[in-house]
N, C-alpha and C. Protein backbone atom coordinates (compact mmCIF):
# COMPACT_ATOMS: atom_id res chain seq x y z
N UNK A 1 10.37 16.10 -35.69
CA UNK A 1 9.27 16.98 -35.95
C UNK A 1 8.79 16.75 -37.39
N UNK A 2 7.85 16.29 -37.54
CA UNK A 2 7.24 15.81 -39.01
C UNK A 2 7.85 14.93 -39.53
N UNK A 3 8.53 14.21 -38.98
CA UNK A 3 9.35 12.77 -39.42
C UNK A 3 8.53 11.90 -40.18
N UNK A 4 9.70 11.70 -41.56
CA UNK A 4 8.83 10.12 -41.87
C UNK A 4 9.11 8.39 -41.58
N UNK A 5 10.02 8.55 -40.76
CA UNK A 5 9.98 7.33 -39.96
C UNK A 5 9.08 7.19 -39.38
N UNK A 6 8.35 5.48 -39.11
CA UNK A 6 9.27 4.29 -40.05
C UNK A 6 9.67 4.00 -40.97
N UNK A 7 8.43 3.99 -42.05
CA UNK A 7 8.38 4.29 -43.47
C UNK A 7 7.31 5.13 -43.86
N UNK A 8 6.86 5.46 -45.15
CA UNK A 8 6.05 6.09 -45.88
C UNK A 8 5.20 4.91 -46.23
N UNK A 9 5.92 4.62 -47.01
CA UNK A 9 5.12 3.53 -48.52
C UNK A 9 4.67 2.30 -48.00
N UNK A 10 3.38 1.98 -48.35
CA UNK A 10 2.66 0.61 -48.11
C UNK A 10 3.59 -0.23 -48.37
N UNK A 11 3.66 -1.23 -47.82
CA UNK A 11 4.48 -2.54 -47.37
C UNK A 11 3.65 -3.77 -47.18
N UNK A 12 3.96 -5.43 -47.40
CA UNK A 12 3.46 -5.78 -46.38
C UNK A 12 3.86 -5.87 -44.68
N UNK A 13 5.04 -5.11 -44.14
CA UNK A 13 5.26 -4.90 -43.05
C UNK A 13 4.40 -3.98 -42.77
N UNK A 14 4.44 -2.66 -43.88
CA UNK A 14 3.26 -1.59 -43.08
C UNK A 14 2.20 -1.38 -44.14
N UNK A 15 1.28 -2.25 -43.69
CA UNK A 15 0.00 -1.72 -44.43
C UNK A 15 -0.83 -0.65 -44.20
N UNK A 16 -0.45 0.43 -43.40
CA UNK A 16 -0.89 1.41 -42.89
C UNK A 16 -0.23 2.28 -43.65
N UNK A 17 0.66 2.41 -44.58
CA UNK A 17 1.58 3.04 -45.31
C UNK A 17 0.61 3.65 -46.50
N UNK A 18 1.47 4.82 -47.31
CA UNK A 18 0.80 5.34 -48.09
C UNK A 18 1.03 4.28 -49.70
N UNK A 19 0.03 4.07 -50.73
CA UNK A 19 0.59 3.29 -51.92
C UNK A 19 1.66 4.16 -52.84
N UNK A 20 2.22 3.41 -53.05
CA UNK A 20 3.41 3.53 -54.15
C UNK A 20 3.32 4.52 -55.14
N UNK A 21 1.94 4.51 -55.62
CA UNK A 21 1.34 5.61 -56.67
C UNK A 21 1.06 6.73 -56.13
N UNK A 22 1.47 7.00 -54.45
CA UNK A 22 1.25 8.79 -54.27
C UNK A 22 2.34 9.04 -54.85
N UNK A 23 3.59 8.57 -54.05
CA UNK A 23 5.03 8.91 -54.91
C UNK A 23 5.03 9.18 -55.88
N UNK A 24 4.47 7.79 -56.75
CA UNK A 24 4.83 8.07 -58.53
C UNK A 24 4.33 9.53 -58.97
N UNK A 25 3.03 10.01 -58.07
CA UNK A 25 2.38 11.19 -58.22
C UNK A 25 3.41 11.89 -58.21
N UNK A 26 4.20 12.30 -57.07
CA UNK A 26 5.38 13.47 -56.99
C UNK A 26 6.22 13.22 -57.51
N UNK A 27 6.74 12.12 -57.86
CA UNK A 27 7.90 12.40 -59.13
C UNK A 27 7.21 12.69 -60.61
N UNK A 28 6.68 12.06 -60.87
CA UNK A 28 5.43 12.81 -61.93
C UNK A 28 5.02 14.47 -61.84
N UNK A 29 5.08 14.65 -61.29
CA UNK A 29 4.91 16.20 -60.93
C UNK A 29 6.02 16.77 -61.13
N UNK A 30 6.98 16.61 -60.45
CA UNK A 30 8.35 16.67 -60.04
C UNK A 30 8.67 17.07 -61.76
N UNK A 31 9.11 15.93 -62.36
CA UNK A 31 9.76 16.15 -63.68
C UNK A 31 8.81 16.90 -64.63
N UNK A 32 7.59 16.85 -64.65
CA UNK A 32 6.60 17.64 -65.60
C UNK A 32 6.87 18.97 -65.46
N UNK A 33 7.08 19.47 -64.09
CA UNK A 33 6.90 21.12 -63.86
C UNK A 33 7.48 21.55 -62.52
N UNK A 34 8.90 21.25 -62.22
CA UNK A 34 9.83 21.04 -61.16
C UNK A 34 9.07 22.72 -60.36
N UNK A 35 9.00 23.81 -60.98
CA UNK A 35 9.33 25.11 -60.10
C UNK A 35 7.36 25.01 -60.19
N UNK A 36 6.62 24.72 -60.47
CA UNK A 36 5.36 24.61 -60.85
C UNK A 36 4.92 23.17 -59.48
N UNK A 37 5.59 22.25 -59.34
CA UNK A 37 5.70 21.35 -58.21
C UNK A 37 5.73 22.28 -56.54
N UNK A 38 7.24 22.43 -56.66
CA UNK A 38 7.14 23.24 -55.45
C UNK A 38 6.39 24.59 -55.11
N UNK A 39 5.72 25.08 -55.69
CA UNK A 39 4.74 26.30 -55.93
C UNK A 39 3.86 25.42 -55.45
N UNK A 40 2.91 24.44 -55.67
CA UNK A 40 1.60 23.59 -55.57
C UNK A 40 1.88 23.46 -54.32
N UNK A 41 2.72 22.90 -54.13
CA UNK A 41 2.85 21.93 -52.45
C UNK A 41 3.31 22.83 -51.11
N UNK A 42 3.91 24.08 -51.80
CA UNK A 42 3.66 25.02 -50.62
C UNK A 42 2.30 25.75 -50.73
N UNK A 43 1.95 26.37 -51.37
CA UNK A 43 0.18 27.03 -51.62
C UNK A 43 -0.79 26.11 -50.85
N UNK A 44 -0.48 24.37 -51.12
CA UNK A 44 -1.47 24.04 -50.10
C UNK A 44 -1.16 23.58 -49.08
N UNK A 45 -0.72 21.51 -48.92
CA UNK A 45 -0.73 21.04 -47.63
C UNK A 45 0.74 21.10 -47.35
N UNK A 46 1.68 21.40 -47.66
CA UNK A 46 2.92 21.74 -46.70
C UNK A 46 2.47 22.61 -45.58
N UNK A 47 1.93 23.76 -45.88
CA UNK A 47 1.41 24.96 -44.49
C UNK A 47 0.03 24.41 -44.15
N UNK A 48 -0.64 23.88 -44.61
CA UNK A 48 -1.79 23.49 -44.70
C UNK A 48 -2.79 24.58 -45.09
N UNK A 49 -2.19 25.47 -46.26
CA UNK A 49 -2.84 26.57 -46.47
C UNK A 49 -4.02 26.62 -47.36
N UNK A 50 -4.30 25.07 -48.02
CA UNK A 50 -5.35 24.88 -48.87
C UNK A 50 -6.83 24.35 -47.75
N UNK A 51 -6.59 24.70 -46.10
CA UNK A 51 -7.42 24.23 -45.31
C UNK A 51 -8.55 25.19 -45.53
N UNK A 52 -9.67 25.37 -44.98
CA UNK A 52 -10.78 26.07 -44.72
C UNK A 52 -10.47 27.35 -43.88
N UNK A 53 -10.30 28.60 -44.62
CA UNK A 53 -10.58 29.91 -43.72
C UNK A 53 -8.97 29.47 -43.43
N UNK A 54 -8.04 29.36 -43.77
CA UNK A 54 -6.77 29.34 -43.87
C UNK A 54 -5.99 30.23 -44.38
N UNK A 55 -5.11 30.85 -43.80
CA UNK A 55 -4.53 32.37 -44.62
C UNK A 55 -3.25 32.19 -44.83
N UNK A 56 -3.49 32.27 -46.28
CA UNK A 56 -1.94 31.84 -46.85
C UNK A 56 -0.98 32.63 -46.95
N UNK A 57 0.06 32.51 -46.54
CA UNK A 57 1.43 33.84 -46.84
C UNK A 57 2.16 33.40 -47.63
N UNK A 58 2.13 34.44 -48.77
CA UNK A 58 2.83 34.43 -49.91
C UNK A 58 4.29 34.32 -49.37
N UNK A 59 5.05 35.44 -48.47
CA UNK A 59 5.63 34.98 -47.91
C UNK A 59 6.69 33.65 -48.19
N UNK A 60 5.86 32.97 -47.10
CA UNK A 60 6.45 31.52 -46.76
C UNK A 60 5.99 30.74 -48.75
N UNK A 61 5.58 31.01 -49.09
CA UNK A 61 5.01 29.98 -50.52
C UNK A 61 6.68 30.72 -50.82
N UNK A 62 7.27 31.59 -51.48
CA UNK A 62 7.88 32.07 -51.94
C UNK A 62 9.14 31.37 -51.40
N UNK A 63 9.39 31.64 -49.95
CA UNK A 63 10.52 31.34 -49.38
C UNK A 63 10.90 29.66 -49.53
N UNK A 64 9.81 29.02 -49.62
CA UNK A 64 9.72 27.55 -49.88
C UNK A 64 9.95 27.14 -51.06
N UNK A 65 9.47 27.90 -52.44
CA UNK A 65 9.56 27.68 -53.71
C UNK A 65 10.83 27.71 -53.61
N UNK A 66 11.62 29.13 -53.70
CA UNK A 66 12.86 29.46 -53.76
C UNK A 66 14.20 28.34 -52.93
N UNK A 67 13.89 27.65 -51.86
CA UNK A 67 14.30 26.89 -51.41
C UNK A 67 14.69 25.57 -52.18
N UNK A 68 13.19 25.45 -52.58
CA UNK A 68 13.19 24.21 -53.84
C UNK A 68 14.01 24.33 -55.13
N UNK A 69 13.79 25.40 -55.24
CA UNK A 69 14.65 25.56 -57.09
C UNK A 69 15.84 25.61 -56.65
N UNK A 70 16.20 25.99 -55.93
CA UNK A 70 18.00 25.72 -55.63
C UNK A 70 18.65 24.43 -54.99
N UNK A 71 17.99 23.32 -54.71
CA UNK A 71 18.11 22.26 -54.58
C UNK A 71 18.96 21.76 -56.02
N UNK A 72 19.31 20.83 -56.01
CA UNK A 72 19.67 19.88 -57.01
C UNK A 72 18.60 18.91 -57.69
N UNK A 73 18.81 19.28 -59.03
CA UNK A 73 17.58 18.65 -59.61
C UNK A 73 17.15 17.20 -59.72
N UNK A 74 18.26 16.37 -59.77
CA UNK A 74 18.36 15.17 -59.18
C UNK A 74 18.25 14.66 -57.94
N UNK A 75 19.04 15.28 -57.13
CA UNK A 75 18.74 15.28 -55.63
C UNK A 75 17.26 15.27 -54.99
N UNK A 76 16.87 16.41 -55.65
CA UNK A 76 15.41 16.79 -55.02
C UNK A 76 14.44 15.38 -55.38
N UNK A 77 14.86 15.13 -56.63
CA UNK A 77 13.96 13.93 -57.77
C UNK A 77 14.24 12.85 -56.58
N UNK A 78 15.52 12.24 -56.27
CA UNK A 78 15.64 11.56 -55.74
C UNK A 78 14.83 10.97 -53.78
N UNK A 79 15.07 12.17 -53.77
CA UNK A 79 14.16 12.57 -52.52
C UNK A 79 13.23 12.02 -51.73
N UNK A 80 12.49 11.71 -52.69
CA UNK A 80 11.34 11.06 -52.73
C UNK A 80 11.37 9.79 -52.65
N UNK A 81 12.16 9.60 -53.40
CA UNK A 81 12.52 7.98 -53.23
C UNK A 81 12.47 7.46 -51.87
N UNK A 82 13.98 8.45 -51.55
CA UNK A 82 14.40 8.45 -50.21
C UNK A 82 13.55 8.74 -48.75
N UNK A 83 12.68 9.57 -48.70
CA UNK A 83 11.81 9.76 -47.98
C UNK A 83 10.76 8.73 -47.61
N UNK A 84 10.00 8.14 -48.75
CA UNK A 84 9.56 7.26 -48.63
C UNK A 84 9.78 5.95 -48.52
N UNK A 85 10.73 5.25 -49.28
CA UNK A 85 11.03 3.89 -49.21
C UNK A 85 12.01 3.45 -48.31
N UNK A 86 12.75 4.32 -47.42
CA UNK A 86 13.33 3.73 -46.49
C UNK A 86 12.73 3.55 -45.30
N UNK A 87 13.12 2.53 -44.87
CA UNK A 87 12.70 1.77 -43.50
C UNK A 87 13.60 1.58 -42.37
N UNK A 88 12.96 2.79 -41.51
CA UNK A 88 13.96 3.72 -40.56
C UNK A 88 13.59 2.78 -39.04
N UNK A 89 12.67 1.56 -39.45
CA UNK A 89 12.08 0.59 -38.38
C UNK A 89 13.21 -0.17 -37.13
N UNK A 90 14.41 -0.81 -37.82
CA UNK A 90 15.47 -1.37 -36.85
C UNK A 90 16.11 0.00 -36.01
N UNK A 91 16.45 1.00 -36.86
CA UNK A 91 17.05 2.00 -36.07
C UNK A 91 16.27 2.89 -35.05
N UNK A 92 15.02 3.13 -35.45
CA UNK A 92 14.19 3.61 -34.11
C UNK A 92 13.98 2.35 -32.56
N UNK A 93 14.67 1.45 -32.83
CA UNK A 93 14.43 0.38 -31.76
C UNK A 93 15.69 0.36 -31.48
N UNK A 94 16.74 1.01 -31.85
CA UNK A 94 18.16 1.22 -31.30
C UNK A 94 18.69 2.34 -30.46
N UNK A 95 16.85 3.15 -30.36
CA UNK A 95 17.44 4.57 -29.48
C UNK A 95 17.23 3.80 -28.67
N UNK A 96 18.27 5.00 -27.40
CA UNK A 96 18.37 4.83 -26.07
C UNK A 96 18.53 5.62 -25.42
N UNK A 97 18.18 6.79 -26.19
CA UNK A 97 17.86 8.24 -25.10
C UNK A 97 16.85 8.71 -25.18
N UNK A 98 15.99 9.41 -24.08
CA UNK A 98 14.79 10.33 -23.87
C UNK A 98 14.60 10.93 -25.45
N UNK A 99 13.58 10.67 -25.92
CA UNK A 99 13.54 11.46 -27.31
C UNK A 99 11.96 11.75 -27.77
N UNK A 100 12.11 13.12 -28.34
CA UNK A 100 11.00 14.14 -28.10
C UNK A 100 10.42 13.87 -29.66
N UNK A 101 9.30 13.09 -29.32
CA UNK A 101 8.55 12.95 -31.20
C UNK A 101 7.32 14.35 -31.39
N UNK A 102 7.45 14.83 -32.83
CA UNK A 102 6.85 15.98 -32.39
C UNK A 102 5.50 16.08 -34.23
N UNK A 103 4.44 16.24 -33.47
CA UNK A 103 3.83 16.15 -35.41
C UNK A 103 2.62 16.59 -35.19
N UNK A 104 2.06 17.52 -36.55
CA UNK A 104 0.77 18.14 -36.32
C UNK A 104 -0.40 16.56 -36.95
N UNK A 105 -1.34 16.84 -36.26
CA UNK A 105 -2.57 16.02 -36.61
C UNK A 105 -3.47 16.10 -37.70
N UNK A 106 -2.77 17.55 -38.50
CA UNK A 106 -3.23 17.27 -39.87
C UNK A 106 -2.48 17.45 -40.94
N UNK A 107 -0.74 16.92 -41.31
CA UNK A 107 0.08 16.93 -41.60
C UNK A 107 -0.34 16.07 -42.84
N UNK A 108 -0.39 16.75 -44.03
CA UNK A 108 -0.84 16.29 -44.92
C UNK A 108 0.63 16.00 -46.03
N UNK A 109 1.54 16.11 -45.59
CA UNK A 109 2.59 15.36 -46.42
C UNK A 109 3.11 14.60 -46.03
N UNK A 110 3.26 14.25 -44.26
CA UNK A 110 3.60 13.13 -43.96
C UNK A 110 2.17 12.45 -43.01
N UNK A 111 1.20 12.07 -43.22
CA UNK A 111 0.12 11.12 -42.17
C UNK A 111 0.81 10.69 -40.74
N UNK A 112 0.36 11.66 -39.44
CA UNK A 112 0.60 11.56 -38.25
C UNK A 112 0.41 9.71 -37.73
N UNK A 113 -0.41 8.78 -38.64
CA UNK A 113 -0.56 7.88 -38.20
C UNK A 113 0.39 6.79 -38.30
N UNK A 114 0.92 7.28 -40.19
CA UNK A 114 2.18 6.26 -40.74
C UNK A 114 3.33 6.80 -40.29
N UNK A 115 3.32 7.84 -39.58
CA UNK A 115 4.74 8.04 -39.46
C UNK A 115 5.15 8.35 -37.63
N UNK A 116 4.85 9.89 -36.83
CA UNK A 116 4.95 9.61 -35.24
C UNK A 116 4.56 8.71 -34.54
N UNK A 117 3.41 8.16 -34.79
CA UNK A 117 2.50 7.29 -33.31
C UNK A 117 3.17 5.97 -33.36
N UNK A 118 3.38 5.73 -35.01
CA UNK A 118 4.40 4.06 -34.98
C UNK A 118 5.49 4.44 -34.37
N UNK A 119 6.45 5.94 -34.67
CA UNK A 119 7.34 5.46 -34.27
C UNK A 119 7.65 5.70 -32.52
N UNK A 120 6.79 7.02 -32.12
CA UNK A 120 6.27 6.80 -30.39
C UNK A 120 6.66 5.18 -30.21
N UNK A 121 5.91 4.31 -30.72
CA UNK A 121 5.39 2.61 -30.42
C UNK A 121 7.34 2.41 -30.21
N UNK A 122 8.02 2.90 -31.44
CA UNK A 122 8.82 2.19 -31.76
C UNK A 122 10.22 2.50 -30.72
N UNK A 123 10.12 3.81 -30.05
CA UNK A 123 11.14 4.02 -29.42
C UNK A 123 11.35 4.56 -28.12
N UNK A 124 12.29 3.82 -27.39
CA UNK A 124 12.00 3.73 -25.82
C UNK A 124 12.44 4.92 -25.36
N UNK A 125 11.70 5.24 -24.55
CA UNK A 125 11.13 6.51 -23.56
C UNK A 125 11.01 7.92 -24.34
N UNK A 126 10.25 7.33 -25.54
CA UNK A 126 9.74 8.27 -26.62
C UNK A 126 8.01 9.36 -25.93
N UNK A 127 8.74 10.00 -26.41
CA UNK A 127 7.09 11.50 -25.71
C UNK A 127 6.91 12.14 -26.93
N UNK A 128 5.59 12.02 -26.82
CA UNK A 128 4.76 12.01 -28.10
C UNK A 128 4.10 13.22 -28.25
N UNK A 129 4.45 14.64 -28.97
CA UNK A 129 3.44 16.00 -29.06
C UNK A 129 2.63 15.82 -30.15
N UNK A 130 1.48 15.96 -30.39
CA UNK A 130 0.79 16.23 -31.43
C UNK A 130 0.12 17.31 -31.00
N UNK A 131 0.24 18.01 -32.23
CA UNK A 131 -0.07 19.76 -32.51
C UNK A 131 -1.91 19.32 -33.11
N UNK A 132 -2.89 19.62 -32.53
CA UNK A 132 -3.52 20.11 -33.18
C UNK A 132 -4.30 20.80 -34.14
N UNK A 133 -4.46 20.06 -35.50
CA UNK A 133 -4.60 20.84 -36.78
C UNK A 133 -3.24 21.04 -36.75
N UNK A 134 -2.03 20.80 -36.67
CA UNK A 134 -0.76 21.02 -37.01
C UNK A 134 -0.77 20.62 -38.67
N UNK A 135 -0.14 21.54 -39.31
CA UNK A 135 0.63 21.10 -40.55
C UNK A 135 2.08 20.80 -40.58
N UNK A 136 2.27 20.12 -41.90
CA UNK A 136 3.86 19.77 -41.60
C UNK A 136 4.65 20.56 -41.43
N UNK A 137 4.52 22.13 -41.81
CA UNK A 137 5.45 22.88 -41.14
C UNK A 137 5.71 23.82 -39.81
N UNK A 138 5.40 22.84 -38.79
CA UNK A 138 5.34 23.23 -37.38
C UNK A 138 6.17 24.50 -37.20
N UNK A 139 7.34 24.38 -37.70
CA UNK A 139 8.75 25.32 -37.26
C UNK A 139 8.28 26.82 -37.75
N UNK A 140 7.23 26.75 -38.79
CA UNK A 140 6.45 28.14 -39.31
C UNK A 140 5.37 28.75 -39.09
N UNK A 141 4.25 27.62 -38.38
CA UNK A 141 3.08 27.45 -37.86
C UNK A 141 2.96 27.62 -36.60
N UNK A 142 3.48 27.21 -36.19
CA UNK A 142 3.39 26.58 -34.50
C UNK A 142 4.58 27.00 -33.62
N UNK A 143 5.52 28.22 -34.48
CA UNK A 143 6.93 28.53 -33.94
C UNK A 143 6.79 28.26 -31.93
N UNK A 144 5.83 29.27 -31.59
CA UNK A 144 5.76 29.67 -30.30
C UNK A 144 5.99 28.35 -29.01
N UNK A 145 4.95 27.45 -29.64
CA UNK A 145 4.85 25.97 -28.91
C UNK A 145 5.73 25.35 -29.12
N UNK A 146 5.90 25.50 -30.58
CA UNK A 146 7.39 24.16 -30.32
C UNK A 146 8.47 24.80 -29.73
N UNK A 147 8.98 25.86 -29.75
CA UNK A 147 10.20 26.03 -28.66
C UNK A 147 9.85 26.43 -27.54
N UNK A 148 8.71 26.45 -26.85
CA UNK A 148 8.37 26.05 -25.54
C UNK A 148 8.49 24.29 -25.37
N UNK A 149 8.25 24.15 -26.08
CA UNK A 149 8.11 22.44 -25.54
C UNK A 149 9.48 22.01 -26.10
N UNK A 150 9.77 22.50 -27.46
CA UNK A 150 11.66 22.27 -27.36
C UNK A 150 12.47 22.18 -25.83
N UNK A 151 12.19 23.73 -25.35
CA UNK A 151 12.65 23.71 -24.03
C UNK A 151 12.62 23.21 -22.68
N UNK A 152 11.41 23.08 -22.65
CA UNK A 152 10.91 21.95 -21.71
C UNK A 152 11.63 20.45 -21.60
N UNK A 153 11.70 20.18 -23.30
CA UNK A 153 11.98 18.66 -23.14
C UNK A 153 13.63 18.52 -22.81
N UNK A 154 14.26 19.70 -23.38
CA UNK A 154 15.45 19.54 -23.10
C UNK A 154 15.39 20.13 -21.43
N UNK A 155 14.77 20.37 -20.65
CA UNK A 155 15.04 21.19 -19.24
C UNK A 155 14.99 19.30 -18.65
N UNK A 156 14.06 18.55 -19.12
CA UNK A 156 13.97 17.33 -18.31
C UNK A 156 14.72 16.38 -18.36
């Protein structure tokens, strides 16, 4: 659900990937103003609350900030790295069970294009949900549908 497999980062394997310099953006951010970072990125496209006629809950900004600052400050830094530059490409061609890919269509921290539909491509007898106007945080957004279709996929 909002996976960033295969990869993130432009490649010449994936030129469909995001460039190198969004990253540098979030670690740049990251170290300038760590609790000022995670404040930004929940307020907008994590919920997708910086959308049009979009209603933001302080709420969830809060519960997300707070999430963040108790992370490890290195860890979190590192993160990014990790999120993006690995290439999760050989191991999605090593499943071999029914497996449920799940991502909103306007998931503005991970791009529905660089990351589910390749890996749909990439893994056998992969079923593909895309949420409509989904943001990356389906599990907060979209609670109702995804554990209907959670359930579903596991009933089949």
């Amino acid at each position: 659900m909002g996976a960033v497999p295969p990869i993130m980062v432009k490649t010449k394997a994936n030129p469909g990937g995001l460039p190198i310099e969004v990253f540098d953006g979030f670690r740049k951010a990251y170290l300038t103003d760590r609790a000022q970072f995670f404040l930004d990125v929940a307020s907008g496209p994590f919920f997708g609350f910086n959308r049009p006629g979009a209603k933001a809950s302080q709420g969830r900004i809060h519960s997300w900030w707070m999430q963040g600052m108790m992370s490890g400050h290195k860890n979190a830094y590192d993160c990014i790295k990790a999120f993006s530059e690995t290439d999760f490409t050989e191991d999605l061609k090593k499943f071999d069970v029914p497996t449920l890919i799940i991502h909103g269509d306007d998931d503005q921290i991970v791009p529905i294009g660089a990351s589910a539909k390749l890996s749909a491509k990439l893994v056998k007898n992969a079923t593909l949900k895309i949420y409509a106007g989904g943001s990356h945080s389906l599990g907060d957004t979209s609670k109702e549908q995804l554990n209907k279709e959670l359930l579903e996929f596991i009933k089949s």
